[in-house]
Structures are given as structure tokens and as C-alpha cells.
C-alpha atoms as a PDB file:
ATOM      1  CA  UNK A   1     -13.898 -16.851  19.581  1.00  0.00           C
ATOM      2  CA  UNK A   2      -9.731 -15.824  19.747  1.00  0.00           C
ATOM      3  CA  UNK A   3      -8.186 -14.122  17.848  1.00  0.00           C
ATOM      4  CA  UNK A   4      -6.725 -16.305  15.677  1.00  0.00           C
ATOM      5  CA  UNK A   5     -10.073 -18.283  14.600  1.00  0.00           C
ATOM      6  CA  UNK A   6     -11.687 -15.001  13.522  1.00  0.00           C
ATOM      7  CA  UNK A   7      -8.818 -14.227  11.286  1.00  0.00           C
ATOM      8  CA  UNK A   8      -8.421 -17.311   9.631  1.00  0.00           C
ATOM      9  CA  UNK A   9     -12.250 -17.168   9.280  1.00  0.00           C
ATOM     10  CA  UNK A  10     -12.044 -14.275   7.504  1.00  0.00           C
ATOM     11  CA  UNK A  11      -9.586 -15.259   4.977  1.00  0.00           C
ATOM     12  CA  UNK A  12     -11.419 -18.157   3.728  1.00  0.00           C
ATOM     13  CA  UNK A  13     -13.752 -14.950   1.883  1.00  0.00           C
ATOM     14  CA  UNK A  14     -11.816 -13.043   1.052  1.00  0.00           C
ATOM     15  CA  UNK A  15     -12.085  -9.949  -1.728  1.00  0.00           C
ATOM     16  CA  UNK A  16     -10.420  -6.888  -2.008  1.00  0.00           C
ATOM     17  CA  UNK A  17     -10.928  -3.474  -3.856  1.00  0.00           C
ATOM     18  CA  UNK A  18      -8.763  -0.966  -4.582  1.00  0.00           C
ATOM     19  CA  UNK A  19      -9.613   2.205  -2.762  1.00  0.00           C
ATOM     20  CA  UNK A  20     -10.111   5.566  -4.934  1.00  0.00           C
ATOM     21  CA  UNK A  21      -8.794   8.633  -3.150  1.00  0.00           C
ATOM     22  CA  UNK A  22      -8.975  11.943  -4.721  1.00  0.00           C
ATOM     23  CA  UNK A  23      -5.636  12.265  -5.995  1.00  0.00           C
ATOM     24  CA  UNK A  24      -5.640   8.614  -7.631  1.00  0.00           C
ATOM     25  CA  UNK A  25      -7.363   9.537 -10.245  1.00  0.00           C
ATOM     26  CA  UNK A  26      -4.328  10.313 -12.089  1.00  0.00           C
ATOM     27  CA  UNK A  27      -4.175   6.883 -13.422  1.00  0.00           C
ATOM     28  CA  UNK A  28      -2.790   7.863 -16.956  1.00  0.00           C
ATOM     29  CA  UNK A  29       0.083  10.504 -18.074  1.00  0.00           C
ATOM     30  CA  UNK A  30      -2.476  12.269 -19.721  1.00  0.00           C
ATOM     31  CA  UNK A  31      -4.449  14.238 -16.682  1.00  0.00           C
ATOM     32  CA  UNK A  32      -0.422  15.395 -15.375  1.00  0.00           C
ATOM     33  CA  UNK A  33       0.755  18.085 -16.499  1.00  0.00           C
ATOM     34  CA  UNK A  34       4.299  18.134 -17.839  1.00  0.00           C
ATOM     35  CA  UNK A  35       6.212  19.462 -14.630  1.00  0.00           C
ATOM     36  CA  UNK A  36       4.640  16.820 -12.415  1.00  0.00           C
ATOM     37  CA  UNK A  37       4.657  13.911 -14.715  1.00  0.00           C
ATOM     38  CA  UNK A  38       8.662  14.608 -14.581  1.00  0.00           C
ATOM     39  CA  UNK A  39       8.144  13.517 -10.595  1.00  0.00           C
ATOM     40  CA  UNK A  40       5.598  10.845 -10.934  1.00  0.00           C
ATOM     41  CA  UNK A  41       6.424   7.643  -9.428  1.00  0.00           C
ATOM     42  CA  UNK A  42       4.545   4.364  -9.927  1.00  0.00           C
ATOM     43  CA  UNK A  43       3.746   2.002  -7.119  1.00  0.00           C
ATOM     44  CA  UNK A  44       3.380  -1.804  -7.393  1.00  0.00           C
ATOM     45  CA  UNK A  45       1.394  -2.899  -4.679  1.00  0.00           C
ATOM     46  CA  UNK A  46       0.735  -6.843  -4.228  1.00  0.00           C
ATOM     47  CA  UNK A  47      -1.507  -7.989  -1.426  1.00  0.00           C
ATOM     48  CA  UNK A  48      -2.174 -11.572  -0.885  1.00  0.00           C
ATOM     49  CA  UNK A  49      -3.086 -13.507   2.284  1.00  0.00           C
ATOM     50  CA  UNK A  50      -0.597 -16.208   3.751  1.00  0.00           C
ATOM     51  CA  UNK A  51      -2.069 -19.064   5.838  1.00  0.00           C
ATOM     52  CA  UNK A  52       0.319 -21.310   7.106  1.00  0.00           C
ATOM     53  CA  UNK A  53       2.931 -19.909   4.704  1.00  0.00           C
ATOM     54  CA  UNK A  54       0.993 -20.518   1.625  1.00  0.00           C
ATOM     55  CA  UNK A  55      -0.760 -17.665  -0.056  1.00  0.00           C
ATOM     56  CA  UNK A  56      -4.526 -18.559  -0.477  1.00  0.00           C
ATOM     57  CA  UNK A  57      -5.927 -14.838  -2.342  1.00  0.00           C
ATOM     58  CA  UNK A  58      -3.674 -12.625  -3.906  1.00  0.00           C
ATOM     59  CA  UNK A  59      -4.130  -9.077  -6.094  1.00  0.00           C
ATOM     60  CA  UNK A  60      -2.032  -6.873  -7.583  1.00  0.00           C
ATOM     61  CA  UNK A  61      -2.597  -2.968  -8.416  1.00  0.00           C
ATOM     62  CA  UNK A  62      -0.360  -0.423 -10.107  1.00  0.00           C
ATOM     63  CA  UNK A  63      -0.331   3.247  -8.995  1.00  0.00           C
ATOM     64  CA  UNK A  64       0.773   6.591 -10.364  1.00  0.00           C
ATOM     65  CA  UNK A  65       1.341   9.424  -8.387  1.00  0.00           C
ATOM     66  CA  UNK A  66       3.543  12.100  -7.275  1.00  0.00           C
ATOM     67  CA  UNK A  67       5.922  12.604  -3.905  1.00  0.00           C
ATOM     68  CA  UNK A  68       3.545  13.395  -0.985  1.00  0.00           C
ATOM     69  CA  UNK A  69       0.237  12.291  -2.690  1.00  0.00           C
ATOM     70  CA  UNK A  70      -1.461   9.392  -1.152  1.00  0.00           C
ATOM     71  CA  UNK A  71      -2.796   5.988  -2.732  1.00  0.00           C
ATOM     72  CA  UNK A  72      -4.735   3.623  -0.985  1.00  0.00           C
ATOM     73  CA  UNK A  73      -5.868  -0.048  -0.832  1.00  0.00           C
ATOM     74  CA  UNK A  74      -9.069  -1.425   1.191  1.00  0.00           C
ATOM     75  CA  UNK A  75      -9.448  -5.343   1.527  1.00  0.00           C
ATOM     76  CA  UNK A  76     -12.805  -6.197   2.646  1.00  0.00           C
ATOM     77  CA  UNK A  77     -13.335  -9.413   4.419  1.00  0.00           C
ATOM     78  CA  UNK A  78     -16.577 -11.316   5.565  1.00  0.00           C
ATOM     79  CA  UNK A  79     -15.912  -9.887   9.341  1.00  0.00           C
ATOM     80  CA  UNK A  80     -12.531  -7.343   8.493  1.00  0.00           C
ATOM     81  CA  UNK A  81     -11.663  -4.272   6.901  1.00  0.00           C
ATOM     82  CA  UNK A  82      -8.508  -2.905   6.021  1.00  0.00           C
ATOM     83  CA  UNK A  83      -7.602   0.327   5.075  1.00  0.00           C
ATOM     84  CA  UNK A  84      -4.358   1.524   3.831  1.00  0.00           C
ATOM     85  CA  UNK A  85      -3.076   4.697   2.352  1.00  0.00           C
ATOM     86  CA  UNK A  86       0.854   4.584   1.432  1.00  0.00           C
ATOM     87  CA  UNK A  87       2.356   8.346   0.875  1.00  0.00           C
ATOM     88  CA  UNK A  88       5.921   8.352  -0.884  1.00  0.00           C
ATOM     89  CA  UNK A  89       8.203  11.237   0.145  1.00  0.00           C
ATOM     90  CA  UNK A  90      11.432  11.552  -2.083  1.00  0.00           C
ATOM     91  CA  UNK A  91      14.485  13.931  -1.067  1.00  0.00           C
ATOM     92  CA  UNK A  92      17.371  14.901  -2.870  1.00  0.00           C
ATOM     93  CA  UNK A  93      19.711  13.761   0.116  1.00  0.00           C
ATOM     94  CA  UNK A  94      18.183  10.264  -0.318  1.00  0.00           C
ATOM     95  CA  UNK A  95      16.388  10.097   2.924  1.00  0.00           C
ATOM     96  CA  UNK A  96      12.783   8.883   0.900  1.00  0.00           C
ATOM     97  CA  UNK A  97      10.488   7.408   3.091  1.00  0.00           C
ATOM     98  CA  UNK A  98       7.054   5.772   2.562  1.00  0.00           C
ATOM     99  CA  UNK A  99       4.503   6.552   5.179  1.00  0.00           C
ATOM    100  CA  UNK A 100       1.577   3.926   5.488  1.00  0.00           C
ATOM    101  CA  UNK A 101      -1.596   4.653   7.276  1.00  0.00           C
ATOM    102  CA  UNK A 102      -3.523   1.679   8.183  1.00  0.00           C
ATOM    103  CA  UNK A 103      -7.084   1.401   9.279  1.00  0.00           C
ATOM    104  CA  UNK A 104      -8.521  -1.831  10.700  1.00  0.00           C
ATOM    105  CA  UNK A 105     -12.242  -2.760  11.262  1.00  0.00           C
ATOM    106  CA  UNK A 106     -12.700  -6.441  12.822  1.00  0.00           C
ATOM    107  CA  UNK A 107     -15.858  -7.796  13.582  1.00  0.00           C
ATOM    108  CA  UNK A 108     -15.713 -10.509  16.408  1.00  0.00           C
ATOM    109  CA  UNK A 109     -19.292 -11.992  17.480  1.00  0.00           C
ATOM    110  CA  UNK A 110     -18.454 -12.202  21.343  1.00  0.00           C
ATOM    111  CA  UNK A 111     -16.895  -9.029  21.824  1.00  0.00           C
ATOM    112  CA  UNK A 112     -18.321  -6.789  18.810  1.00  0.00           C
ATOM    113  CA  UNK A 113     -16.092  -4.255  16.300  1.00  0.00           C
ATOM    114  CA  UNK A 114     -13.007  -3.462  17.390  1.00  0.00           C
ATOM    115  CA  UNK A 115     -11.157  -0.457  15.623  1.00  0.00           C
ATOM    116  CA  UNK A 116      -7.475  -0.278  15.262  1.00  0.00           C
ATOM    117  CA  UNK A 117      -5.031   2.092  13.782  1.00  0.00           C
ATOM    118  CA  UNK A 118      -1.163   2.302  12.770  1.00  0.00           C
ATOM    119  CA  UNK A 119       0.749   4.902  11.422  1.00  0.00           C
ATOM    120  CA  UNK A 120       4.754   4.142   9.807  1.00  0.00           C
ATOM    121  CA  UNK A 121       7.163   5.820   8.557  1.00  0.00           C
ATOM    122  CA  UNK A 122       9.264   2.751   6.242  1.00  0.00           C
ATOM    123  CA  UNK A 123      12.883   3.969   4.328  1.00  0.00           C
ATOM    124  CA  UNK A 124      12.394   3.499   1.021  1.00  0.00           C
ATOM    125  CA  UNK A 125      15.043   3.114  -2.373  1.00  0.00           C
ATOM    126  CA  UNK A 126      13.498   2.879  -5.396  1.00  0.00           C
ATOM    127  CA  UNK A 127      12.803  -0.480  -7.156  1.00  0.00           C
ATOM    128  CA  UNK A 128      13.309  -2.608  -3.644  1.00  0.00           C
ATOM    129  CA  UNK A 129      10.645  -4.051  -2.258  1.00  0.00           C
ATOM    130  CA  UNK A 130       8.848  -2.968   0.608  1.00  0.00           C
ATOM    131  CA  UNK A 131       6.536  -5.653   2.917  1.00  0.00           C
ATOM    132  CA  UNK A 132       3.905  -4.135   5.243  1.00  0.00           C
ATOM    133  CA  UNK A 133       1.570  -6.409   7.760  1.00  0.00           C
ATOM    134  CA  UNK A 134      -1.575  -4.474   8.123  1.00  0.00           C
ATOM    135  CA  UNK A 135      -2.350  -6.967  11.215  1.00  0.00           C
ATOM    136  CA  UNK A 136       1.202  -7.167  12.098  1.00  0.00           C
ATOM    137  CA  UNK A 137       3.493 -10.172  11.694  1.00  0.00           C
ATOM    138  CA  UNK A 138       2.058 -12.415  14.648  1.00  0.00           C
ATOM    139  CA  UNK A 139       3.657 -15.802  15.335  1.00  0.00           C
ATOM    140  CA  UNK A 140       0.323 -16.691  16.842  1.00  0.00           C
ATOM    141  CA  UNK A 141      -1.615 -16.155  14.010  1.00  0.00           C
ATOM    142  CA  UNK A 142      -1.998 -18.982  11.056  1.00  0.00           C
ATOM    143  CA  UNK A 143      -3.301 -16.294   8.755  1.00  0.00           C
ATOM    144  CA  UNK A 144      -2.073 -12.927   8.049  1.00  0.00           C
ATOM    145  CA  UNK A 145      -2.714  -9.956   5.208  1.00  0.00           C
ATOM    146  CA  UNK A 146       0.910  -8.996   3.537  1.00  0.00           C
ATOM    147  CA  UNK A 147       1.236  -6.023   1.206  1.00  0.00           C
ATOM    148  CA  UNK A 148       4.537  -5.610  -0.833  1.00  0.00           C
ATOM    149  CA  UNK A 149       4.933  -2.605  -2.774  1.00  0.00           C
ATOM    150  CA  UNK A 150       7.375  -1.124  -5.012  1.00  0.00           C
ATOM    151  CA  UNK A 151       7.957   2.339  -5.655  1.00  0.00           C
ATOM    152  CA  UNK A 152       9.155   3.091  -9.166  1.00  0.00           C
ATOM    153  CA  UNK A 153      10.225   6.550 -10.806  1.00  0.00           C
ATOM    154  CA  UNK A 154       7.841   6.905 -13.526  1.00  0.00           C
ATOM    155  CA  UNK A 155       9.737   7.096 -17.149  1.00  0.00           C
ATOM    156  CA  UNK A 156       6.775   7.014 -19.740  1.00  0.00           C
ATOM    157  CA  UNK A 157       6.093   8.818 -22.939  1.00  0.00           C
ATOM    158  CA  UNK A 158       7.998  12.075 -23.096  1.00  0.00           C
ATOM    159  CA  UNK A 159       9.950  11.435 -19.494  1.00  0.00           C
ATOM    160  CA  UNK A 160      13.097   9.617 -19.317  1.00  0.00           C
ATOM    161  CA  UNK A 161      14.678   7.670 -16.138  1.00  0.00           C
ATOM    162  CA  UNK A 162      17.876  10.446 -15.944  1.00  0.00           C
ATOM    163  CA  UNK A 163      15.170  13.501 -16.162  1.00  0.00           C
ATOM    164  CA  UNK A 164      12.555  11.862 -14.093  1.00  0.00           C
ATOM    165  CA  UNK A 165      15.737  11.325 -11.324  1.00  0.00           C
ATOM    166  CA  UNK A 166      16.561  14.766 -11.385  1.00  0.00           C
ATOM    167  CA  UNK A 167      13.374  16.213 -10.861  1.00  0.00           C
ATOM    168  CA  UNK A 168      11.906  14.196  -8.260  1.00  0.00           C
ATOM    169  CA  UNK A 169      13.116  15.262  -4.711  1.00  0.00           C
ATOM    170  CA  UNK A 170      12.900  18.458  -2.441  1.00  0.00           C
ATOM    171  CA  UNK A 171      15.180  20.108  -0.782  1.00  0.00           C
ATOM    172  CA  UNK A 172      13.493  18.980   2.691  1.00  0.00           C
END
């Protein structure tokens, strides 16, 4: 079976979870602390699955957390899993950058489990949004996963947008 058939396959069953990783279990404002709830930044993620251009599954998760702490996502498939952690990094001198980890498990019947991995390091400006391709962005492929995030500066109870800005970078 290519490629291609086992992908499209596996979108027809689709379900996804969101992944728990230690330091996501600062879901509210009330675990942080009021230095790091000044730097807290939420992340929109939206992951959906496009065949032929048309999205057939879709979820959406929100995500607070702090510059350098990782959240994650992990869409499980009849025959794939992906993995992905996203880490913001904000600087004063503007340079932020999201790093995204993925981690792919597919299963194909005539050749077995194949593992892959991918590391990036994305620019990032706060409200834009940001598309990642787990699987990549294949022209061959009918189906593929796409994740679109945003990356927010948190301004909740007790934090507003001008103090949250001014607080959230290092001087890396």
C-alpha cells in the first residue's frame, strides 16, 4: 500500500487528544504566581485534516503557558500518531521564535511502523498565525494533518496587555 492510500485511510478515523505535559497543567491564572502570570502567553492551536482541500475533522485547544515551557498536541489515527510539542521563546529584540517538535508513528501493513521525527525553529509575532504540516505539505498526498496556532500575550484578571508586553522577553 503507498503512501498516499495509508494516509487518506487514516483520516477517514480520525480522533485527536490533547496531550498533557507537565507544565500544561497551568490551565487557569490561578496555579501562576503573579511574576509569571505577567509573561504568560496563550496559544490557539487548531488542527483539522484537509483532503482534497476540504477539511473533513477539525479541533481546537487553547493553551496557557510561559516563554520556554512546552505544550503539546497528539492526534491519534486508526494506523498514525502524531506528536507535537510547540515551545514559544519571546525576546526583547523581537527575534521570538516558536520551536515545534514533531513525532510521527505510521503503521503501514506491508512494510510495518515507521518512526519519523522533525524539529523547527518558526519566527513568530504575536497574534499572526502560524501553519505547521506535521507530515509536511506533499503535493502527492490527497490528505494531510494542518495545525495553525496563535500565540497570544496573556492579559487576564489582574494583568494588562502594556504590563504583560513589558515583562515578557529576555535579554537573550
Amino acid at each position: 500500500m503507498n503512501r498516499s492510500l495509508c494516509l487518506v485511510s487514516v483520516f477517514c478515523i480520525f480522533a485527536a487528544s490533547a496531550a498533557v505535559s507537565a507544565q500544561e497543567s497551568r490551565t487557569s491564572s490561578a496555579g501562576i504566581t503573579q511574576g509569571p502570570i505577567r509573561r504568560a502567553l496563550i496559544i490557539n492551536i487548531n488542527a483539522r485534516v484537509l483532503e482534497e482541500q476540504t477539511v473533513i475533522w477539525n479541533e481546537t485547544h487553547q493553551k496557557i503557558t510561559i516563554p520556554g515551557s512546552p505544550v503539546g498536541i497528539q492526534l491519534v489515527g486508526s494506523n498514525v500518531v502524531v506528536s507535537v510539542q510547540f515551545t514559544p521563546f519571546v525576546r526583547r529584540r523581537g527575534d521570538n521564535v516558536l520551536v515545534a517538535q514533531g513525532q510521527i508513528w505510521i503503521t503501514d501493513p506491508d512494510r510495518g511502523v515507521s518512526y519519523y521525527t522533525s524539529i523547527q525553529t518558526i519566527p513568530m509575532e504575536f497574534d499572526e498565525p502560524i501553519h505547521f504540516f506535521p507530515l509536511g505539505a506533499s503535493q502527492q498526498l490527497s490528505s494531510s494533518i494542518e495545525i495553525i496556532l496563535t500565540v497570544s500575550l496573556y492579559s487576564g484578571p489582574g494583568v494588562n496587555a502594556e504590563e504583560a508586553a513589558a515583562s515578557t522577553g529576555d535579554d537573550r
